[in-house]
C-alpha atoms as a PDB file:
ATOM      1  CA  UNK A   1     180.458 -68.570 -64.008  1.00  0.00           C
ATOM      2  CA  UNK A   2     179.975 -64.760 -63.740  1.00  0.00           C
ATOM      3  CA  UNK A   3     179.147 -62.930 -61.391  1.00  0.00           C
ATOM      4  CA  UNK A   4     175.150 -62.731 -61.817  1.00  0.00           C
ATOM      5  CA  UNK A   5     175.318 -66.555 -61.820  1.00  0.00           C
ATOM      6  CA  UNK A   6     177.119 -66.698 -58.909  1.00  0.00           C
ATOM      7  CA  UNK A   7     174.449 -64.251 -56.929  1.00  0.00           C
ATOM      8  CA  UNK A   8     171.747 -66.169 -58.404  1.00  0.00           C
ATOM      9  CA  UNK A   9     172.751 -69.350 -57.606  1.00  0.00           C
ATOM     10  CA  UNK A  10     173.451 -68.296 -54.000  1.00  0.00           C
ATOM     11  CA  UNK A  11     170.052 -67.139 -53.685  1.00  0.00           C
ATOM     12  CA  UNK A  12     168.687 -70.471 -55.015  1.00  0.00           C
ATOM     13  CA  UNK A  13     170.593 -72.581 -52.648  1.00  0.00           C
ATOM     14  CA  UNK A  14     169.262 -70.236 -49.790  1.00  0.00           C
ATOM     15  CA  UNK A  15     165.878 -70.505 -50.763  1.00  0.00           C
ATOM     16  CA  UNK A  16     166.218 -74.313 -50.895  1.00  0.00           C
ATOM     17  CA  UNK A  17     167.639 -74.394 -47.643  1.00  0.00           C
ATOM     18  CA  UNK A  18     165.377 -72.420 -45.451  1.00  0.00           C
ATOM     19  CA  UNK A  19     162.179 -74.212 -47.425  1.00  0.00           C
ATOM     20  CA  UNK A  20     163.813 -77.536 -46.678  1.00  0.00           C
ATOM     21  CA  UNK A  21     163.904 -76.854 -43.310  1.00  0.00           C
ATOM     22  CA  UNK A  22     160.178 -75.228 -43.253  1.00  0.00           C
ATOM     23  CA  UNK A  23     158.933 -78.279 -45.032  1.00  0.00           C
ATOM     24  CA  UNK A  24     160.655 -81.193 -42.557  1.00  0.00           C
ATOM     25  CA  UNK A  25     159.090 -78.396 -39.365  1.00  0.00           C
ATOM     26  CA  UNK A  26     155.789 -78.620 -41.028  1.00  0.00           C
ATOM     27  CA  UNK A  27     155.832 -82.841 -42.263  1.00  0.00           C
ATOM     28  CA  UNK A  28     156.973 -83.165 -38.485  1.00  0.00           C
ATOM     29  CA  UNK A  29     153.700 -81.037 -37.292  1.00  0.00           C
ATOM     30  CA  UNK A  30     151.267 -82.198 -39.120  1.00  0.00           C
ATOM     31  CA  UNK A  31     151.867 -85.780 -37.829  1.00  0.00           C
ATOM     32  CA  UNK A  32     148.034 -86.134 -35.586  1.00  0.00           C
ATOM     33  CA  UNK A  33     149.121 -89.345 -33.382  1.00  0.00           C
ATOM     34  CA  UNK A  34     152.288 -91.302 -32.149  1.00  0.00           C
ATOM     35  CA  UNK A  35     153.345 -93.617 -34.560  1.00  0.00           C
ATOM     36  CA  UNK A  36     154.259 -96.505 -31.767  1.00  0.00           C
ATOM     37  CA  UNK A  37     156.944 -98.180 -33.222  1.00  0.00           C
ATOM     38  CA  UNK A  38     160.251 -96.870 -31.569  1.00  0.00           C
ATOM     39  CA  UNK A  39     159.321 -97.831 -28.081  1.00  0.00           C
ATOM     40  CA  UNK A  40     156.956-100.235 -26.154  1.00  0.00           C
ATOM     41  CA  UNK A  41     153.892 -99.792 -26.684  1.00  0.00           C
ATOM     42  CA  UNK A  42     150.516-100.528 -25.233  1.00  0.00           C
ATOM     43  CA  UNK A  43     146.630-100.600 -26.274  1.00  0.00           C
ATOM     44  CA  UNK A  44     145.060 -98.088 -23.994  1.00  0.00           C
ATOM     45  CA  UNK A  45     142.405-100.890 -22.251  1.00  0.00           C
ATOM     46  CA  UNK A  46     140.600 -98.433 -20.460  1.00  0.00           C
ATOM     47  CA  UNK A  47     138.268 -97.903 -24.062  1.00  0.00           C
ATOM     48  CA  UNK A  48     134.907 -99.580 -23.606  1.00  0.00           C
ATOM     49  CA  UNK A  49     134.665-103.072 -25.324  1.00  0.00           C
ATOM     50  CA  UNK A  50     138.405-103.471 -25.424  1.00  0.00           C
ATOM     51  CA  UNK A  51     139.881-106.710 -23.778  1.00  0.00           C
ATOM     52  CA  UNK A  52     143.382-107.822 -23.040  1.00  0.00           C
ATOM     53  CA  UNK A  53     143.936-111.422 -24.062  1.00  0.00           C
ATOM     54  CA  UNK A  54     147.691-111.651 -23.815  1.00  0.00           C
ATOM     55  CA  UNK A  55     150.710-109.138 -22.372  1.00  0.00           C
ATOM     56  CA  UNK A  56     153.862-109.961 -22.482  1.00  0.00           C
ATOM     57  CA  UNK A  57     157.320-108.628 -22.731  1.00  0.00           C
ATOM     58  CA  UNK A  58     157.592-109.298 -26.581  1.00  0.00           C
ATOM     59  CA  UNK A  59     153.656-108.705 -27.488  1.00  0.00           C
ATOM     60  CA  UNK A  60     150.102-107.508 -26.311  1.00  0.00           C
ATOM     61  CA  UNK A  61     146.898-108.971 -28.389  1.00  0.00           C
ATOM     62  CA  UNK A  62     143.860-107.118 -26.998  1.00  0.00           C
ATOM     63  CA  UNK A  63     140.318-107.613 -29.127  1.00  0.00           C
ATOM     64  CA  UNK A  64     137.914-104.674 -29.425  1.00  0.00           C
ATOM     65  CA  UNK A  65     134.173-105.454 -29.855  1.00  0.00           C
ATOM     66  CA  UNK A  66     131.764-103.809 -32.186  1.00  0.00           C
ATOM     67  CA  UNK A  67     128.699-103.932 -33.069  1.00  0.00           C
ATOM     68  CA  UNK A  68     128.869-106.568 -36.057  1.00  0.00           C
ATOM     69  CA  UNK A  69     132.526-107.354 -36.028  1.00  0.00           C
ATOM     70  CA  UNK A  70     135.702-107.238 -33.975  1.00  0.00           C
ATOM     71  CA  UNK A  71     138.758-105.882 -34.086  1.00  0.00           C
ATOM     72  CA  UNK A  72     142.489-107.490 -33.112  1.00  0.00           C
ATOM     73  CA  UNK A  73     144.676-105.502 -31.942  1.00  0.00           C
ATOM     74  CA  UNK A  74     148.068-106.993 -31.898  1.00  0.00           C
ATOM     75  CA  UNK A  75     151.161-104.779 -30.347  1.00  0.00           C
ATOM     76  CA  UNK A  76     154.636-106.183 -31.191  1.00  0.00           C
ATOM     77  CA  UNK A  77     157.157-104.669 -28.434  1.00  0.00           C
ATOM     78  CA  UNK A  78     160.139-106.821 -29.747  1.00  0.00           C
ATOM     79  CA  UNK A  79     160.731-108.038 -32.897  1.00  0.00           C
ATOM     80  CA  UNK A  80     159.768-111.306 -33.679  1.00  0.00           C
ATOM     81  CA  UNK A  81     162.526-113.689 -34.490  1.00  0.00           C
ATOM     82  CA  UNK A  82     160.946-115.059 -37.613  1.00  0.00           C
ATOM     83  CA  UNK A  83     160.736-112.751 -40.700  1.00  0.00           C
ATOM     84  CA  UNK A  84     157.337-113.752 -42.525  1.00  0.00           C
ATOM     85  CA  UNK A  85     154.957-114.112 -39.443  1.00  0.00           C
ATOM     86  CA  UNK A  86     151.518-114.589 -40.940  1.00  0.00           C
ATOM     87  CA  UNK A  87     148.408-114.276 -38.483  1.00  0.00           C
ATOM     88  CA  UNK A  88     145.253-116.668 -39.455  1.00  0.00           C
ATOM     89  CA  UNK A  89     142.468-117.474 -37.294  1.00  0.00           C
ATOM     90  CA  UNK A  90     142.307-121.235 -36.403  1.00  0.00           C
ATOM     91  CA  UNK A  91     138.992-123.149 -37.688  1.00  0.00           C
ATOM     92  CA  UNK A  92     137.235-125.578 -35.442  1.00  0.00           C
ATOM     93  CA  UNK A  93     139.391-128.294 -36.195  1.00  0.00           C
ATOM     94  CA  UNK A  94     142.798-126.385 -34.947  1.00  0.00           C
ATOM     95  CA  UNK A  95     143.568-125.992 -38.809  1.00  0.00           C
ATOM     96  CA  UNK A  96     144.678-122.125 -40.373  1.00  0.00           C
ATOM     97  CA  UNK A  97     141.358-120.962 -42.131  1.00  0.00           C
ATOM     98  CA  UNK A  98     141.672-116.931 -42.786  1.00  0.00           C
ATOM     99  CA  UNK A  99     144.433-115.493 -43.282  1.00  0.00           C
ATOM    100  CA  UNK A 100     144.293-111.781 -41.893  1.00  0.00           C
ATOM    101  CA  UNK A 101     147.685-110.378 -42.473  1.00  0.00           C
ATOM    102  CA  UNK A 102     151.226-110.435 -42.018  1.00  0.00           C
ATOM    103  CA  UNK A 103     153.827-109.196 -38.872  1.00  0.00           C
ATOM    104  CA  UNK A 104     157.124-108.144 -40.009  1.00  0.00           C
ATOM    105  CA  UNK A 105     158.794-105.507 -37.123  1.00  0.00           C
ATOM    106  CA  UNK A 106     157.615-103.467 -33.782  1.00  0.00           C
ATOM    107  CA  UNK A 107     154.296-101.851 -33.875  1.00  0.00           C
ATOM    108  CA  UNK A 108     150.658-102.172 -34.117  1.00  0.00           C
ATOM    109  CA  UNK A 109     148.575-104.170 -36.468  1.00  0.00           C
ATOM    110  CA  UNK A 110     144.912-104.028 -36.388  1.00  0.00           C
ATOM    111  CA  UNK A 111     142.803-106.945 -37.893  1.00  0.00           C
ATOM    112  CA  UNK A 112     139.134-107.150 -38.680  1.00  0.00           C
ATOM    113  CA  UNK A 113     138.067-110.607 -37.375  1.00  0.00           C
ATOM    114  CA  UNK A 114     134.582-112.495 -36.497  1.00  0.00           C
ATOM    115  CA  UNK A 115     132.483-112.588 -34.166  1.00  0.00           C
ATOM    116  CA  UNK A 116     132.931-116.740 -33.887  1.00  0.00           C
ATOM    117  CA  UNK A 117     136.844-116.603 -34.258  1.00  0.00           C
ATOM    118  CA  UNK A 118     137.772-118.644 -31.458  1.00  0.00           C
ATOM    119  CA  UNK A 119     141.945-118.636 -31.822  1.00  0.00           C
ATOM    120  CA  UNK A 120     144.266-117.478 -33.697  1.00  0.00           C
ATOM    121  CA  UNK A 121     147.563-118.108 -34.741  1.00  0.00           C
ATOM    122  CA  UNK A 122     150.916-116.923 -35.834  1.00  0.00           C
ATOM    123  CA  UNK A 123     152.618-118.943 -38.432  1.00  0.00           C
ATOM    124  CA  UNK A 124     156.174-118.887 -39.939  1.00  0.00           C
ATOM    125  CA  UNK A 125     155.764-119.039 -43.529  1.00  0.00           C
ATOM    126  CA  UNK A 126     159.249-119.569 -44.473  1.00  0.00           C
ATOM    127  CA  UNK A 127     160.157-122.827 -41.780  1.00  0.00           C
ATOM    128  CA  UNK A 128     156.955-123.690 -41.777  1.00  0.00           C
ATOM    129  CA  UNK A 129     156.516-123.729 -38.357  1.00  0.00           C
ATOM    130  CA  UNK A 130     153.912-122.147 -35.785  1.00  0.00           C
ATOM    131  CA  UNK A 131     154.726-119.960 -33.796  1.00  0.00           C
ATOM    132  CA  UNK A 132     151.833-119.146 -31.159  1.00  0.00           C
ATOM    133  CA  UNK A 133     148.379-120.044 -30.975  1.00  0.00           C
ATOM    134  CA  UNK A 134     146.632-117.017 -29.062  1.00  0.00           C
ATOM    135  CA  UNK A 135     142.838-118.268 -27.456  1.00  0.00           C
ATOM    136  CA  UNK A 136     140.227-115.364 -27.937  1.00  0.00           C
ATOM    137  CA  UNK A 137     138.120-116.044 -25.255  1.00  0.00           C
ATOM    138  CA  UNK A 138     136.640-112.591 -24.336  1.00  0.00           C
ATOM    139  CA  UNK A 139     133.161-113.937 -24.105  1.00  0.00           C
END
């Protein structure tokens, strides 16, 4: 390597290094909002329309009405102990009708249910197994 190679690849690894660090400073910034999933967390309930239906240590489920649907909040504080958790509302016959979405680790998951959902319930996929029915009853 001579010596203009050397000076020019010094400069290059400079210039990466100070605009590595500028980018992770501004990527860090320009996050608007906690992300929620590195410590317990909890659903504000002081919103209007927002309702706690179940707090515990390992999960909160609040539901937030609107005008034509509403929305389920679902908080997981620890992980859960199976690893495909699937959330479906229950029909009127206590069977799994819609299937909303799937849990995997800590954080928040927001679902778009109903009006007329009633309960819902958290299924193992993998054992085949339920693990919690939750009752909405905010009415």
């Amino acid at each position: 390597m001579t010596s203009g190679l050397r000076k020019a690849h010094k400069v290059i690894w400079m210039v990466l290094g100070i605009l590595g660090v500028v980018l992770i400073i501004a990527s860090i910034n320009s996050v608007k909002e906690p992300l929620g999933i590195d410590s317990d967390t909890s659903i504000s309930s002081t919103k209007k329309n927002v309702r706690t239906i179940e707090e515990n240590a390992q999960l909160s489920v609040n539901v937030e009405e609107l005008a034509n649907i509403n929305k389920l909040h679902i908080v997981i504080k620890k992980p859960l102990k199976s690893a495909a958790t699937g959330v479906y509302v229950l029909t009127n016959d206590q069977e799994r009708g819609a299937f909303l979405g799937s849990i995997d680790n800590k954080g928040l998951y927001t679902f778009t249910i109903e009006k007329t959902a009633k309960k819902i319930q958290l299924y193992d996929g993998i054992k085949k197994s339920v693990i919690r029915n939750i009752d909405l009853s905010w009415e």
